[in-house]
Protein backbone atom coordinates (compact mmCIF):
# COMPACT_ATOMS: atom_id res chain seq x y z
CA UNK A 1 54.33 -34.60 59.19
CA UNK A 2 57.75 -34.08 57.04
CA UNK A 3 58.63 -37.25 55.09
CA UNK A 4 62.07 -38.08 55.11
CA UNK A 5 63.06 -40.33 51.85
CA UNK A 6 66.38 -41.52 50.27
CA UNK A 7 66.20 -42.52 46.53
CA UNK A 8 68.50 -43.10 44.34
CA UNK A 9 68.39 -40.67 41.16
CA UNK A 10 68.52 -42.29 38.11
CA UNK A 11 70.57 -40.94 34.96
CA UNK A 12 68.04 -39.74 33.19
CA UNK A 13 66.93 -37.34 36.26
CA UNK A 14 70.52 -36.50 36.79
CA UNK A 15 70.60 -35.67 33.32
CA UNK A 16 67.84 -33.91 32.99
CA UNK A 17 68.71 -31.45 36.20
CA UNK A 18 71.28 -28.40 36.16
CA UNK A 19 74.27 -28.51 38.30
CA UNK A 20 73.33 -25.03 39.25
CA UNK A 21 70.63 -27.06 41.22
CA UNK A 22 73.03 -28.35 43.29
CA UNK A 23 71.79 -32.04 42.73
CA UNK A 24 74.98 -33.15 41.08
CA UNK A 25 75.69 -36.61 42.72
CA UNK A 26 73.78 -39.77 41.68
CA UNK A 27 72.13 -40.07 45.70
CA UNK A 28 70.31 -37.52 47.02
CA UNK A 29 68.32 -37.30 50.73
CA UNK A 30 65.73 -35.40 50.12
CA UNK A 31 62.96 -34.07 52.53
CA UNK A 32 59.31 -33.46 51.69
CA UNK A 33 58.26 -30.66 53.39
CA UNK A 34 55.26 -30.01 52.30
CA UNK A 35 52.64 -30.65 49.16
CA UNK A 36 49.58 -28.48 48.09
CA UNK A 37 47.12 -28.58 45.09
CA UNK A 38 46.56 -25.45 43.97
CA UNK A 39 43.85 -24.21 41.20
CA UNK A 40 46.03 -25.40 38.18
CA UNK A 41 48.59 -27.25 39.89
CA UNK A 42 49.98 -29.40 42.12
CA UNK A 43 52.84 -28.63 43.83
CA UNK A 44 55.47 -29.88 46.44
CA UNK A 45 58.52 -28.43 48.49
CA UNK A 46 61.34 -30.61 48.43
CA UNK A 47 64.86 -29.89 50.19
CA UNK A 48 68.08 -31.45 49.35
CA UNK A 49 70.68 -32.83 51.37
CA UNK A 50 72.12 -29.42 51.09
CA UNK A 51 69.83 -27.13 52.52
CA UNK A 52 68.67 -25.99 48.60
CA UNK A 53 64.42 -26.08 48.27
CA UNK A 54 62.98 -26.39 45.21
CA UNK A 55 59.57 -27.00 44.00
CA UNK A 56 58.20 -29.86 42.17
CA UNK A 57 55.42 -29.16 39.80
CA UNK A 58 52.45 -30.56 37.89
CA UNK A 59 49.60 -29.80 36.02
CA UNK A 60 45.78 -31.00 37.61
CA UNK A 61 44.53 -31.87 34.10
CA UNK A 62 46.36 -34.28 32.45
CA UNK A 63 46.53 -33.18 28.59
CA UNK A 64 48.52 -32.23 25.98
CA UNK A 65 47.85 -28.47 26.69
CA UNK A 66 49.46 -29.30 30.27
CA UNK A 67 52.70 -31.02 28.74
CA UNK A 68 53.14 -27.58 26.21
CA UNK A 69 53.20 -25.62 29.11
CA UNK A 70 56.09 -27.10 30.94
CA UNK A 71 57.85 -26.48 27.57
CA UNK A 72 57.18 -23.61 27.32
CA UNK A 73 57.96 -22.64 30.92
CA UNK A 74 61.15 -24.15 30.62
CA UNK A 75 62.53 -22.81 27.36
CA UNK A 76 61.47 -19.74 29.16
CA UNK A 77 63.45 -20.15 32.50
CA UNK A 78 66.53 -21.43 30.15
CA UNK A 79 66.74 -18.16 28.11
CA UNK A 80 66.00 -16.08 30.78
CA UNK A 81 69.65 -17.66 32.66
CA UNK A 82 71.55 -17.68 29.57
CA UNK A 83 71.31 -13.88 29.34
CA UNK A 84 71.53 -13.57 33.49
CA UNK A 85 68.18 -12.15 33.79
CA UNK A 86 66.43 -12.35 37.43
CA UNK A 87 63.90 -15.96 37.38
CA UNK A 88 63.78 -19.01 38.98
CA UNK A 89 65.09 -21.90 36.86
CA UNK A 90 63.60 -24.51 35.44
CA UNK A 91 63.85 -27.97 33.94
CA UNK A 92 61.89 -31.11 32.98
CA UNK A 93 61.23 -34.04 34.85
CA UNK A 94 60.20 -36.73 32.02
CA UNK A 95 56.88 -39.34 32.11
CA UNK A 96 57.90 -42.07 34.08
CA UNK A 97 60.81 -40.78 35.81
CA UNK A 98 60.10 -40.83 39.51
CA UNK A 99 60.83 -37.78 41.85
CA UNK A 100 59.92 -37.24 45.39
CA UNK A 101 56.91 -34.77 44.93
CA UNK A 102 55.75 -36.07 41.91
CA UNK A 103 51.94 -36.65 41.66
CA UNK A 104 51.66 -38.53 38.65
CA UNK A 105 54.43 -40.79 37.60
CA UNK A 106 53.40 -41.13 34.01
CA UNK A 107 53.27 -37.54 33.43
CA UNK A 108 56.17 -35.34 33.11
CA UNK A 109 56.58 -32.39 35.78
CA UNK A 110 59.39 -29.35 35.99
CA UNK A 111 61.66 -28.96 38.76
CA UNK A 112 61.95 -25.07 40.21
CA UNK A 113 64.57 -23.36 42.10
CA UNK A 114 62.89 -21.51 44.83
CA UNK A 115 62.63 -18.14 44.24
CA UNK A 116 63.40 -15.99 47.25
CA UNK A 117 61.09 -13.72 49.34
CA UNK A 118 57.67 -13.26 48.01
CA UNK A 119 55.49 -12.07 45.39
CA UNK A 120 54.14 -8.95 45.51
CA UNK A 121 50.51 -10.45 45.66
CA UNK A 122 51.50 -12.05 49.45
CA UNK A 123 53.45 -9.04 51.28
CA UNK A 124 53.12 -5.63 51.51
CA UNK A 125 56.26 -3.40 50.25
CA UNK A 126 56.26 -0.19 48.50
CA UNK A 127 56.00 -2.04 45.17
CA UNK A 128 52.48 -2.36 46.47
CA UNK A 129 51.51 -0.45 42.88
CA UNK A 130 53.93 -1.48 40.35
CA UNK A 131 52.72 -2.28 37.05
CA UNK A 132 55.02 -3.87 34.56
CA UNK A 133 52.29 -6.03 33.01
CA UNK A 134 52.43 -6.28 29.36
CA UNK A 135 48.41 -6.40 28.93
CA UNK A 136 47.66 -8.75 26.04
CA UNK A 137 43.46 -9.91 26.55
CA UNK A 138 41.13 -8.67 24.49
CA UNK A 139 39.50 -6.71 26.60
CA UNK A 140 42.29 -4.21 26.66
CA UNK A 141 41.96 -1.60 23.31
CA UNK A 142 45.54 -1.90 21.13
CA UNK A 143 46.83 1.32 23.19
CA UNK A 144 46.30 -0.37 26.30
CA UNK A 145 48.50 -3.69 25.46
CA UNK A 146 52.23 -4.55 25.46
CA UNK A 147 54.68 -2.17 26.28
CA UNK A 148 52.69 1.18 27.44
CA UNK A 149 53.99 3.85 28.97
CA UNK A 150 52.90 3.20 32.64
CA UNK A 151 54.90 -0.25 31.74
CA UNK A 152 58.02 2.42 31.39
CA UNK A 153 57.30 4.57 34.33
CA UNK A 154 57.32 1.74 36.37
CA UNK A 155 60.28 -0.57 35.18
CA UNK A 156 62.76 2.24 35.57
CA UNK A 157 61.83 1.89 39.82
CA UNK A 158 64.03 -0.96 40.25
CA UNK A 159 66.94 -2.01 37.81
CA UNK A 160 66.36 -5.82 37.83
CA UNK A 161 62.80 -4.71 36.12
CA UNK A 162 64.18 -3.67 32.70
CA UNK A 163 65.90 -6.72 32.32
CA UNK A 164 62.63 -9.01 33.46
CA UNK A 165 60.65 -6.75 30.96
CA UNK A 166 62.63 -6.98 28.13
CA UNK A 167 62.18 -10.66 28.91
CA UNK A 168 58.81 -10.80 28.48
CA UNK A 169 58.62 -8.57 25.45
CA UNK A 170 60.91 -11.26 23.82
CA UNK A 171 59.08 -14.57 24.62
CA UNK A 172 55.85 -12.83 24.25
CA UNK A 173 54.82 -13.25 27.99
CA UNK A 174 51.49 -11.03 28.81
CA UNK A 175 51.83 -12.63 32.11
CA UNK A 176 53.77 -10.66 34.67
CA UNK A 177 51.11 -9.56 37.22
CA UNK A 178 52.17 -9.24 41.49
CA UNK A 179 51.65 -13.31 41.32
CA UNK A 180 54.13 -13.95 39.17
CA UNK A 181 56.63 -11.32 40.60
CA UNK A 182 58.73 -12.58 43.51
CA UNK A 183 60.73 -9.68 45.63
CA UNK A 184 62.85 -9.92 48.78
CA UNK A 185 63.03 -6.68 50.99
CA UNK A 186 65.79 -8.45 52.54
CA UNK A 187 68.05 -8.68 49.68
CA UNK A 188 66.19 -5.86 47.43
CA UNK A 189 66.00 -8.25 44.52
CA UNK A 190 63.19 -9.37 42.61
CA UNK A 191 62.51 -12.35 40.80
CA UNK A 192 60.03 -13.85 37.92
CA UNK A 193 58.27 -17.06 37.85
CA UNK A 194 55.89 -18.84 36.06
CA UNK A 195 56.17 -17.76 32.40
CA UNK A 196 54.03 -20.93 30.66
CA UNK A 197 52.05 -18.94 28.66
CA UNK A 198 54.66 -17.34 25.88
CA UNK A 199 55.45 -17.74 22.69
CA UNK A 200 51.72 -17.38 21.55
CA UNK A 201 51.79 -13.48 20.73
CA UNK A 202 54.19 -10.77 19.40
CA UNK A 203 54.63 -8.41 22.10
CA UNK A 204 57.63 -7.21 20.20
CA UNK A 205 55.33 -5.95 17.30
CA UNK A 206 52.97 -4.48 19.89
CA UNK A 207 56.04 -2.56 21.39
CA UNK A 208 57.56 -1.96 18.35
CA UNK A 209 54.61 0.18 17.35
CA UNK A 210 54.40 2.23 20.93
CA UNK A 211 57.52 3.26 21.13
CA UNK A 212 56.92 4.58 17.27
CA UNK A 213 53.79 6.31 18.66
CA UNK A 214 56.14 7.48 21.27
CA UNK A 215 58.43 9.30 19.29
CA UNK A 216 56.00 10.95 17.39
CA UNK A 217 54.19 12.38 20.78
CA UNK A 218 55.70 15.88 21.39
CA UNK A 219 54.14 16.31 24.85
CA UNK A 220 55.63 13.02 26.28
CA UNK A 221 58.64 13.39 28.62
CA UNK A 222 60.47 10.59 30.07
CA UNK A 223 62.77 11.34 33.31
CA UNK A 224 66.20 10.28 33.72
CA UNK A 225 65.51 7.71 35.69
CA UNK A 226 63.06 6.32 33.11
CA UNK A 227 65.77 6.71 29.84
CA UNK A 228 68.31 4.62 31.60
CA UNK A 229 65.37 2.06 32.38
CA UNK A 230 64.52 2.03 28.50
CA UNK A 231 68.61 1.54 27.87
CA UNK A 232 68.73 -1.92 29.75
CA UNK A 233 65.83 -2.59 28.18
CA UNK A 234 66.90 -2.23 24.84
CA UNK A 235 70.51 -3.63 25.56
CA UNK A 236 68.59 -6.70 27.19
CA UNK A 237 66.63 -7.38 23.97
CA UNK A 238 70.05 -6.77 22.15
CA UNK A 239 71.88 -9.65 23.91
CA UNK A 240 68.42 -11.75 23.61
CA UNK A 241 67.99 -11.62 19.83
CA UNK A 242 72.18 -12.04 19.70
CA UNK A 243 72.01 -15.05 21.86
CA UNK A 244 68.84 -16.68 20.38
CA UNK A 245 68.03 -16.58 16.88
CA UNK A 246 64.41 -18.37 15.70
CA UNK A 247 66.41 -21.80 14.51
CA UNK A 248 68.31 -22.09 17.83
CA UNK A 249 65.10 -21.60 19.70
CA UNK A 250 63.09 -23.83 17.64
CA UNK A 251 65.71 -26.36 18.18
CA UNK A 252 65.65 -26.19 22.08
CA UNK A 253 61.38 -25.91 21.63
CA UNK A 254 62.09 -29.50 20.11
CA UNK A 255 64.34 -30.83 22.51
CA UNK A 256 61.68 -29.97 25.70
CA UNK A 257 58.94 -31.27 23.36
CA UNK A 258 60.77 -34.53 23.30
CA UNK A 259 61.50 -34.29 27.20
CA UNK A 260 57.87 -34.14 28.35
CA UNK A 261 56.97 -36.97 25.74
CA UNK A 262 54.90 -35.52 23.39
CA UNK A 263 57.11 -37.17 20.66
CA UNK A 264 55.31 -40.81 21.00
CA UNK A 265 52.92 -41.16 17.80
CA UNK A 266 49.90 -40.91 19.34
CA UNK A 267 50.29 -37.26 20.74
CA UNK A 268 52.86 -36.17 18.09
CA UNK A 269 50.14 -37.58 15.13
CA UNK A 270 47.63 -35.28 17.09
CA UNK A 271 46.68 -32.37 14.47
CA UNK A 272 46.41 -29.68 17.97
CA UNK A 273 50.11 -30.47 19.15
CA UNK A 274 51.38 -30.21 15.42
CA UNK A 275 49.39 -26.71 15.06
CA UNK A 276 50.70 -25.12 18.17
CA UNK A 277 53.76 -26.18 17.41
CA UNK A 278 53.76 -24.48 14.19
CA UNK A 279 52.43 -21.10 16.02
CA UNK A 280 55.21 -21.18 17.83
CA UNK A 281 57.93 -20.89 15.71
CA UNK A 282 56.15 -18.70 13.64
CA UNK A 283 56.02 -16.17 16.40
CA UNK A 284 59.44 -17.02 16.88
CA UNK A 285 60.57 -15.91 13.59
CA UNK A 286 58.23 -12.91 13.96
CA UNK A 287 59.06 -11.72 17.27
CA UNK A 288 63.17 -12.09 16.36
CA UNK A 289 62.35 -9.58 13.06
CA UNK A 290 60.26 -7.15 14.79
CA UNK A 291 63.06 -6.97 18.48
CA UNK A 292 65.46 -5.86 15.51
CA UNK A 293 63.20 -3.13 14.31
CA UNK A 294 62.38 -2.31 18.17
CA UNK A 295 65.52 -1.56 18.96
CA UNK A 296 66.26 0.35 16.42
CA UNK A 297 63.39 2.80 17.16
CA UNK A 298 64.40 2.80 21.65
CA UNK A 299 67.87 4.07 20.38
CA UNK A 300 66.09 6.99 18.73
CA UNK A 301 63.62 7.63 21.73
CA UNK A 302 66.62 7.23 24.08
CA UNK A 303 68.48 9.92 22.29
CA UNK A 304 65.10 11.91 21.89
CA UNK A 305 64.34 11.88 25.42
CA UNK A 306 68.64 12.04 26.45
């Protein structure tokens, strides 16, 4: 049965959401249509007085780990629309705020835009076999990870892929498989979601060294199709490293660690949350030197293979 609610957002909520969203007034009618608890999550389909859905989410376990991912997933979604590249957005709803969908009112949760269509994992398209994956688990040898050249082949088959790619190279996101890929036949445009687990490798590194592998491998041959594919991917990583350097991101890492409340003493004091933390912007810093060197090296395998 669809719960129909009026509630009153409070600053803080108002604050905390985009006017992109479309929930720019201070009273909303929102409709519930639907909740569902999924393996790792909870989540809930809200509308707004405006037609707009979006999706309310939470972690099942409560825990630090849980609050670092909606950071993560957020400073994610918010350099992914400062550079115009194809994902849902994303921002925080803090502990003890309350929102219609919300599970757990003393946890924080993040607010999504709905991304249109459907991943590739729920409808049959001819994407059925794209791979743009940027393997990072340990099963998979060093030649196998990160940027490959099946990873090339297959990003240059739409040209919203180079863009998503170059994404993921940047934030270190080893993520991307057909579940976290949302396209719409309807509209031809593809979208990318979920992107909580980033900033915890160097993809850029892994890349960096490929593409030298590439250049050295006299039998490889890239079609035209695939060069301009490897352009907007390296003009993508240009604007990316332009538009956030290691301090700025490590100063918006800070702000959405202070959103979800992991500032209080007691989980700030926690040795874990200070460690992670500290990865972070240390990939940060090495991610940002090694894009540079990346780019440098596409511009000679685009001219190689031009």
């Amino acid at each position: 049965m669809i719960k129909r609610i009026i509630f009153f957002v409070s600053l803080e909520v108002s604050f905390i959401t985009y006017s992109s969203f479309g929930i720019i007034n201070d009273q909303h009618d929102f409709i519930l249509i639907k909740s569902q608890s999924l393996k790792n999550s909870y989540i809930s389909y809200v509308q707004s007085q405006n037609g707009k859905i979006f999706i309310v989410k939470q972690k099942r376990h409560r825990s630090v780990h849980s609050r670092l991912c909606i950071v993560r997933d957020t400073l994610s979604a918010y350099i992914a629309e400062k550079v115009r590249i194809p994902t849902n957005r994303v921002c925080i709803i803090p502990p003890r705020v309350y929102f219609l969908g919300k599970k757990f009112m003393d946890e924080p949760a993040s607010l999504h835009t709905y991304a249109p269509g459907f991943t590739l994992r729920e409808q049959p398209s001819v994407y059925d076999d794209l791979y743009v994956q940027q393997r990072w688990k340990s099963r998979w040898s060093y030649e196998q990870k990160g940027l490959t050249v099946e990873v090339i082949r297959n990003m240059a088959r739409h040209p919203a892929l180079p863009l998503i790619v170059a994404l993921d190279t940047f934030i270190g996101n080893s993520d991307r498989h057909d579940g976290n890929l949302c396209y719409d036949p309807k509209t031809d445009r593809f979208c990318g979601i979920d992107m909580d687990d980033t900033f915890n490798k160097n993809l850029c590194k892994v890349a960096r060294d490929h593409v030298r592998a590439m250049l050295d491998d006299v039998n490889l041959i890239f079609s035209f199709q695939e060069v301009a594919g490897l352009r907007q991917y390296m003009l993508t990583l240009e604007k990316l490293i332009d538009k956030f350097t290691p301090d700025k991101l490590q100063k918006k890492l800070d702000y959405f660690v202070k959103r979800v409340g992991l500032t209080s003493s007691r989980m700030f004091n926690n040795k874990s949350v200070k460690h992670k933390l500290s990865e972070y912007k240390i990939i940060m810093v090495e991610s940002y030197e090694d894009a540079k060197k990346l780019i440098r090296l596409l511009d000679k395998l685009i001219v190689l293979h031009t």
